[in-house]
Protein backbone atom coordinates (compact mmCIF):
# COMPACT_ATOMS: atom_id res chain seq x y z
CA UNK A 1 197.37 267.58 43.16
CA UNK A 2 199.77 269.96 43.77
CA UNK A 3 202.13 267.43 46.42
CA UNK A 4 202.81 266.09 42.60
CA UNK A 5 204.10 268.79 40.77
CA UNK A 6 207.93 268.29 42.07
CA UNK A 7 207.93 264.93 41.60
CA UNK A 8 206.16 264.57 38.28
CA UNK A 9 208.98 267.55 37.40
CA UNK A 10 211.75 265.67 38.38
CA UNK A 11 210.49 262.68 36.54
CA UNK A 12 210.25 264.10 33.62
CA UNK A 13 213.55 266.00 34.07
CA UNK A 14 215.17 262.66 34.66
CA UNK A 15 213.22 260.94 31.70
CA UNK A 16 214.47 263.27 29.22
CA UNK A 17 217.97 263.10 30.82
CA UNK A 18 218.25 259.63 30.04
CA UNK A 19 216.99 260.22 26.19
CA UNK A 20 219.91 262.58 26.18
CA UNK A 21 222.80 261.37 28.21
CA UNK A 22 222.78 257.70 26.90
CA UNK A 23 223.39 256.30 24.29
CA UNK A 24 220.70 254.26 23.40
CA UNK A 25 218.60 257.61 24.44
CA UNK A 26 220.48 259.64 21.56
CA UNK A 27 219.51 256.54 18.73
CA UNK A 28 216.33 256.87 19.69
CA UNK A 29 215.90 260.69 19.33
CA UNK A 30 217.63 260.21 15.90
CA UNK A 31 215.45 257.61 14.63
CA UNK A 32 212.62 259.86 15.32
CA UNK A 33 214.36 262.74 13.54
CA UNK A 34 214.90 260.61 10.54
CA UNK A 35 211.89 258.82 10.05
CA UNK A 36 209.34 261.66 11.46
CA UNK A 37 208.86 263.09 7.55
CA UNK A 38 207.73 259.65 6.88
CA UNK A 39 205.05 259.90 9.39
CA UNK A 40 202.51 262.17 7.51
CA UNK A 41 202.22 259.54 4.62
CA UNK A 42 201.93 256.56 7.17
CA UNK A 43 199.78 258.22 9.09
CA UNK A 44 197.51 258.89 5.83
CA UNK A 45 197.62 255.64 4.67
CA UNK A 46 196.29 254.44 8.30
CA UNK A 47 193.67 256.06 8.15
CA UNK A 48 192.93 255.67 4.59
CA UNK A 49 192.56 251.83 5.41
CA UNK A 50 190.80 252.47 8.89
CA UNK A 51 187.80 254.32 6.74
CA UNK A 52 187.69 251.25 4.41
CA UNK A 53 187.58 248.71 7.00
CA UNK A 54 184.84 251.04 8.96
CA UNK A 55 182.75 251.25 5.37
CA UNK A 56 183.19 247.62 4.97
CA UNK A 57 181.75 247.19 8.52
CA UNK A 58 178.50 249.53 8.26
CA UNK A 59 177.54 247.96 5.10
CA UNK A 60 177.76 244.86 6.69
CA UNK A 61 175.85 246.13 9.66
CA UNK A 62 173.36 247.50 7.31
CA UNK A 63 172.97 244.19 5.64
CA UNK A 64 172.03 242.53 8.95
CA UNK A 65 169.52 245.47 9.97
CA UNK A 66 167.72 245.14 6.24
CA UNK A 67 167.45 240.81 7.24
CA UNK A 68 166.22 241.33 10.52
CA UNK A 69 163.50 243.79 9.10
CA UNK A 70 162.42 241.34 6.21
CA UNK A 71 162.68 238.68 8.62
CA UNK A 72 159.64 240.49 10.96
């Protein structure tokens, strides 16, 4: 593991050269600087709608388990 360390360095030097140096680099930085307050709320609301999906899926699961038992 350790042949990697320079390399894996100078990738990630270069990587966050380019984010910097260009232009395209520099929108993108600002565009997460903008919108990263916003990301809290989305993130809630994910995850809001991820527990509701994974409710709506056990009770369904449930619901087959409580057939297959009457079913016996």
């Amino acid at each position: 593991m350790r042949r990697w360390y320079l390399p894996l360095t100078v990738f990630g030097f270069a990587s966050l050269a380019v984010l910097v140096l260009t232009r395209r680099g520099r929108q993108a930085l600002r565009w997460l600087a903008e919108n990263f307050e916003n990301a809290p709320g989305t993130l809630f609301q994910w995850n809001e709608s991820a527990q509701r999906e994974l409710e709506r899926l056990r009770t369904a699961v449930d619901q087959v388990a409580d057939s297959l038992e009457t079913a016996r």
